[in-house]
Protein backbone atom coordinates (compact mmCIF):
# COMPACT_ATOMS: atom_id res chain seq x y z
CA UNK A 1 6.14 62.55 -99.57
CA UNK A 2 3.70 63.73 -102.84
CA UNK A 3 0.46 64.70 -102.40
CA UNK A 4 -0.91 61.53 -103.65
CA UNK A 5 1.75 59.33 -101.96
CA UNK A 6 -0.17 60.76 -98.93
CA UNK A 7 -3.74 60.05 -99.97
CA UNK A 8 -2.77 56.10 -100.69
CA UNK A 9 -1.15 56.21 -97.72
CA UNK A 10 -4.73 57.48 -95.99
CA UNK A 11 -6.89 55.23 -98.15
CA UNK A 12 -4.78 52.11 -97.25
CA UNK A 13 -4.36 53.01 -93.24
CA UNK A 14 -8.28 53.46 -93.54
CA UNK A 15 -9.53 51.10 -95.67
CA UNK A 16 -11.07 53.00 -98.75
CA UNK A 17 -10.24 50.23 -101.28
CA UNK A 18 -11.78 52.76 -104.49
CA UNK A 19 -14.19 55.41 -105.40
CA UNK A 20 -17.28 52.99 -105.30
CA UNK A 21 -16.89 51.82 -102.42
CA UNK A 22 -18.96 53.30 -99.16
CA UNK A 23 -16.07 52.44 -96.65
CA UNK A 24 -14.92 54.93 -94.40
CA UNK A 25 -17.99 56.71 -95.12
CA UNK A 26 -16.22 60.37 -94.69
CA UNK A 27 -14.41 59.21 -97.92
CA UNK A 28 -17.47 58.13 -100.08
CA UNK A 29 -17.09 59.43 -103.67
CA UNK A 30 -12.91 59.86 -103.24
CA UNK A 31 -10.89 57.52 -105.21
CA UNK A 32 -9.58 54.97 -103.63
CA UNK A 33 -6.39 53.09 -103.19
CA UNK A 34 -6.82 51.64 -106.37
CA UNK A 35 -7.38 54.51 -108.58
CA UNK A 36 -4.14 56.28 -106.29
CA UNK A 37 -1.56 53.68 -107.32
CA UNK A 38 -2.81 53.71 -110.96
CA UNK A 39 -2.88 57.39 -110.92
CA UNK A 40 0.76 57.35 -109.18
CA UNK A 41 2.38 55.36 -111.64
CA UNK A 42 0.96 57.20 -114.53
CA UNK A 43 2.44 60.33 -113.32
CA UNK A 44 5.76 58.31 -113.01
CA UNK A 45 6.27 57.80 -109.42
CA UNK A 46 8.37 54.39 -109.20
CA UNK A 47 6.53 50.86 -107.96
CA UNK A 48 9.26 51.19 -105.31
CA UNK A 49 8.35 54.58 -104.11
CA UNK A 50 4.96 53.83 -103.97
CA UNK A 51 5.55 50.53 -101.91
CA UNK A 52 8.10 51.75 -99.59
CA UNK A 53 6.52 55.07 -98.66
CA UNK A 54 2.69 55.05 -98.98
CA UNK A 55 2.34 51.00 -98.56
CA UNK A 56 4.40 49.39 -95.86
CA UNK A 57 4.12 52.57 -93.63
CA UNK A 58 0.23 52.54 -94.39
CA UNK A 59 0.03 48.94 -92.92
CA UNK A 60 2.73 49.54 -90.35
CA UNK A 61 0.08 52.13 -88.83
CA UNK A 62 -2.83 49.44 -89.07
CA UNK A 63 -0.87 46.77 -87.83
CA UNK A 64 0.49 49.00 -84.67
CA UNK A 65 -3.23 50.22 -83.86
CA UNK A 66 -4.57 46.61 -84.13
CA UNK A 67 -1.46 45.47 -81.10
CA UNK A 68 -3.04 48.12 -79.16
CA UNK A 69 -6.57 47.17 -79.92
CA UNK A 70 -7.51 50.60 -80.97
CA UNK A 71 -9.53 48.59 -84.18
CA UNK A 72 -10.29 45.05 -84.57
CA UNK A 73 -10.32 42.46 -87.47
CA UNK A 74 -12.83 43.64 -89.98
CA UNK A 75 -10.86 47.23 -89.65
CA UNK A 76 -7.73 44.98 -90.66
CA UNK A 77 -9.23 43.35 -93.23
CA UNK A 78 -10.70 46.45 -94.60
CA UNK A 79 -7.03 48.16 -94.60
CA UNK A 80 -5.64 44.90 -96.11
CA UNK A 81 -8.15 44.55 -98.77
CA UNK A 82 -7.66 48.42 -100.06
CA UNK A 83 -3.41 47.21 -100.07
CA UNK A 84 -4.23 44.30 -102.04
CA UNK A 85 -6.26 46.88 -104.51
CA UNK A 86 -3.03 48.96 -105.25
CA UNK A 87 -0.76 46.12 -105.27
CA UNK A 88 -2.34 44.65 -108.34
CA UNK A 89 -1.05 47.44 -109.89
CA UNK A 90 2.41 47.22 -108.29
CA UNK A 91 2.82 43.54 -109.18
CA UNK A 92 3.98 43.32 -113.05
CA UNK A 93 6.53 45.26 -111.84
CA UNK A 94 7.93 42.84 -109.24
CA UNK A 95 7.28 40.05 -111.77
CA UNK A 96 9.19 41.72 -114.11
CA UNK A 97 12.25 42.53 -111.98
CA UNK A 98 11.57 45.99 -112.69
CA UNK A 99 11.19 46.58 -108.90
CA UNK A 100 12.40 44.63 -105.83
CA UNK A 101 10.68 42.84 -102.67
CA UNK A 102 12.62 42.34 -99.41
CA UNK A 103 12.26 38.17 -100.02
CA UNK A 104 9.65 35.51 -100.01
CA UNK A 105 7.55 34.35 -96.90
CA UNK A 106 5.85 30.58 -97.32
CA UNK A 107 2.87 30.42 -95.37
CA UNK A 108 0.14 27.82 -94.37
CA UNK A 109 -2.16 26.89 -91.83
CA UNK A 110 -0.71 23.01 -90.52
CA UNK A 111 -2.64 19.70 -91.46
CA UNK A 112 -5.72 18.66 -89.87
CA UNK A 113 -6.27 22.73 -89.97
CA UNK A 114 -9.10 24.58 -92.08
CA UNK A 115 -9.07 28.44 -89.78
CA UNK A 116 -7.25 30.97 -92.35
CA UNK A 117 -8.46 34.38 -91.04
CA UNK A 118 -5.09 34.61 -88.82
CA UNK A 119 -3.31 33.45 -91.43
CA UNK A 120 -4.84 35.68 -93.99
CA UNK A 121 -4.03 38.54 -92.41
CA UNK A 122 -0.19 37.76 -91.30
CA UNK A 123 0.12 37.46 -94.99
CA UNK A 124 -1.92 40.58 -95.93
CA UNK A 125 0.41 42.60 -93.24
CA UNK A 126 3.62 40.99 -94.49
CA UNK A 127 2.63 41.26 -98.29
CA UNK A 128 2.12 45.35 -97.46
CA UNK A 129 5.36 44.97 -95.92
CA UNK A 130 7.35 44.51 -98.70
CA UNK A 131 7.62 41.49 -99.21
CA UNK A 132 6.65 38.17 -101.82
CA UNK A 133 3.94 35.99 -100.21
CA UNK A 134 3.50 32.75 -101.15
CA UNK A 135 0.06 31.53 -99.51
CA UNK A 136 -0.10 27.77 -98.89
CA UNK A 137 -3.52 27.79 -97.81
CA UNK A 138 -5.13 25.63 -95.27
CA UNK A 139 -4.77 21.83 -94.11
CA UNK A 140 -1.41 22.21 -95.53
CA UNK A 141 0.53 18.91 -94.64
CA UNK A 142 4.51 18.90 -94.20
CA UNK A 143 5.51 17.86 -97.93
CA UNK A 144 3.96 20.20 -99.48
CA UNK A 145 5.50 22.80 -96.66
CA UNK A 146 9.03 21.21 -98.27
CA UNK A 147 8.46 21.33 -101.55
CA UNK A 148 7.74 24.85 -101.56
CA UNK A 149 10.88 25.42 -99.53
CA UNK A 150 12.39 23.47 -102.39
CA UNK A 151 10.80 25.96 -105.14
CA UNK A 152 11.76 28.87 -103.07
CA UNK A 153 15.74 28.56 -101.38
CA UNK A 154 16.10 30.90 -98.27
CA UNK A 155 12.29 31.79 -97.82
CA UNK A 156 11.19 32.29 -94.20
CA UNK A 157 8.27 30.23 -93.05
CA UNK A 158 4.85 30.25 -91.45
CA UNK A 159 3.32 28.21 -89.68
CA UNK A 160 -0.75 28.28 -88.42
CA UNK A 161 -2.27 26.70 -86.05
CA UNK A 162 -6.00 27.73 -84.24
CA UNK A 163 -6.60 24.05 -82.78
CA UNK A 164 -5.16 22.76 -79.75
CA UNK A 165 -5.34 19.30 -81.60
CA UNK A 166 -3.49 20.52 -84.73
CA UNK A 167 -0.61 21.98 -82.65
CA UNK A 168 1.05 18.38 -82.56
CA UNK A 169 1.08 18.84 -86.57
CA UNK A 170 2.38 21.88 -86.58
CA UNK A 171 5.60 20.37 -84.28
CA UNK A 172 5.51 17.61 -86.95
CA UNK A 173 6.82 20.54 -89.53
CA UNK A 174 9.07 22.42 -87.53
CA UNK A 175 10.89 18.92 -86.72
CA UNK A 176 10.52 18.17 -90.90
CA UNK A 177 11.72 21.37 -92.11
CA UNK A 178 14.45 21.73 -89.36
CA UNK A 179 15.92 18.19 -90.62
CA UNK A 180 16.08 18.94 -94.26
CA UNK A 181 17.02 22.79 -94.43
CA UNK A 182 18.65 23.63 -90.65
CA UNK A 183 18.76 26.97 -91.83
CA UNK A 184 15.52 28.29 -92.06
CA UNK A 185 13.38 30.94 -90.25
CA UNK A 186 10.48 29.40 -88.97
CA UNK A 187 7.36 31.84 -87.83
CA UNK A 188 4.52 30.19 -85.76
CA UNK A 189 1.37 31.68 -84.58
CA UNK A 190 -2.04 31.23 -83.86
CA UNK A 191 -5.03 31.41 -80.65
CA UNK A 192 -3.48 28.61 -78.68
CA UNK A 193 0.37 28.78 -79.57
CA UNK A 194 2.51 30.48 -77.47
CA UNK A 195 6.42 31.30 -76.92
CA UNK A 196 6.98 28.52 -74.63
CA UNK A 197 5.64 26.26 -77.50
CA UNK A 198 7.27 27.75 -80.30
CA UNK A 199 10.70 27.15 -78.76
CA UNK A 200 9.86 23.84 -77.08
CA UNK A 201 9.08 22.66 -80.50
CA UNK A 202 12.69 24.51 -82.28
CA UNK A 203 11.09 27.47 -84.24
CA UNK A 204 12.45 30.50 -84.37
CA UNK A 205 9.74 33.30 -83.55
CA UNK A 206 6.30 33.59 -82.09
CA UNK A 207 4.10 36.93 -82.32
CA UNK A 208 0.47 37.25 -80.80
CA UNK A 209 -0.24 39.50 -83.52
CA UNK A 210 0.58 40.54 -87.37
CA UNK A 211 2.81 43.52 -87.00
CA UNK A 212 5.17 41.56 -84.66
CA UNK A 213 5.74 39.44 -87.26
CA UNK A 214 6.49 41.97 -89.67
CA UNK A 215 8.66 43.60 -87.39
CA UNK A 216 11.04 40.12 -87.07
CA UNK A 217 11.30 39.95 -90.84
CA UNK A 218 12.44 43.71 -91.63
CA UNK A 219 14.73 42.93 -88.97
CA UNK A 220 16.13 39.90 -90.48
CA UNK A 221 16.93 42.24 -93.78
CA UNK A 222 18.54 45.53 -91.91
């Protein structure tokens, strides 16, 4: 891997999002994982290159220390937040079919639901994964779940859930989605869902954290 393949890779894994920023402080006054992906692609390393070896294995790291508790949310959202600032410059490419993504993810916390830090960062990890995120948002109710199934054929689905009392909703989907496209992927997560409840209610996976969930979707496309 290049030199400054390396030093994205660093700035992602340890949240230095660019040069003005004080966070880590042993990197104040470097550039940043902004000014590394702009620099990257102006010495002509591909959008692919940059994504497949300084990105996803960047988050891949974060997401495998946060499993083993080694750092904690605002660590993750630190890491996720200098991703975000290189993939700004990464995303014109994707637009433009210029460079690839693995596929699209649909994700949304259920109806009756207004938490989104889990489900902001499941979509921060899977977005440095490689793959297009479409974020539903919050309170999201089962039609417009389906119509952006409709918009988007074969995307794999999220589901979020951080209230016991929303978990009924979140059933409500599954059965929804299952009866009008049999075929997809459905992801569920979220503080008081479990694997018991994710196949009592017919989805497909359950992870108690991020990285698990990336780990299901690369396997999906191997």
């Amino acid at each position: 891997m290049s030199e400054i393949l390396q030093k994205l890779a660093k700035c992602v894994e340890f949240g230095k999002i660019d040069k003005i920023s004080p966070y880590p402080p042993d990197m104040k006054g470097q550039d940043g994982a902004d000014e590394l992906a702009k620099l990257a692609l102006e010495s002509g390393v591909r959008p692919d290159d940059i994504l497949e070896n300084a990105l996803i294995p960047a988050m891949a790291v974060v997401g495998n220390k946060f499993s083993r508790k080694e750092i904690y949310v605002p660590q993750m959202l630190m890491a996720a937040k200098a991703m975000n600032s290189a993939m700004k410059h990464l995303k014109p490419f994707f637009q433009s079919g210029e460079a690839t993504r693995k596929g699209k993810f649909i994700i949304g916390t259920v109806s009756g639901d207004l938490h989104d830090i889990g489900k902001n960062l499941v979509a921060m990890m899977i977005e440095g994964g490689g793959w297009e995120v479409i974020d539903l948002g919050v309170d999201v109710g089962t039609d417009k779940f389906l119509k952006a199934i409709d918009e988007n054929p074969g995307a794999i689905i999220g589901l979020s859930a951080l209230l016991t009392t929303t978990m009924e909703n979140m059933k409500k989907t599954v059965t929804a989605i299952r009866e009008k496209y049999s075929g997809s992927k459905i992801l569920v997560g979220g503080a008081p869902v479990t694997m018991d409840y994710c196949e009592r209610i017919g989805a497909d996976f359950y992870s108690p954290d991020p990285q698990g969930a990336v780990d299901y979707l690369n396997q999906l496309v191997s």
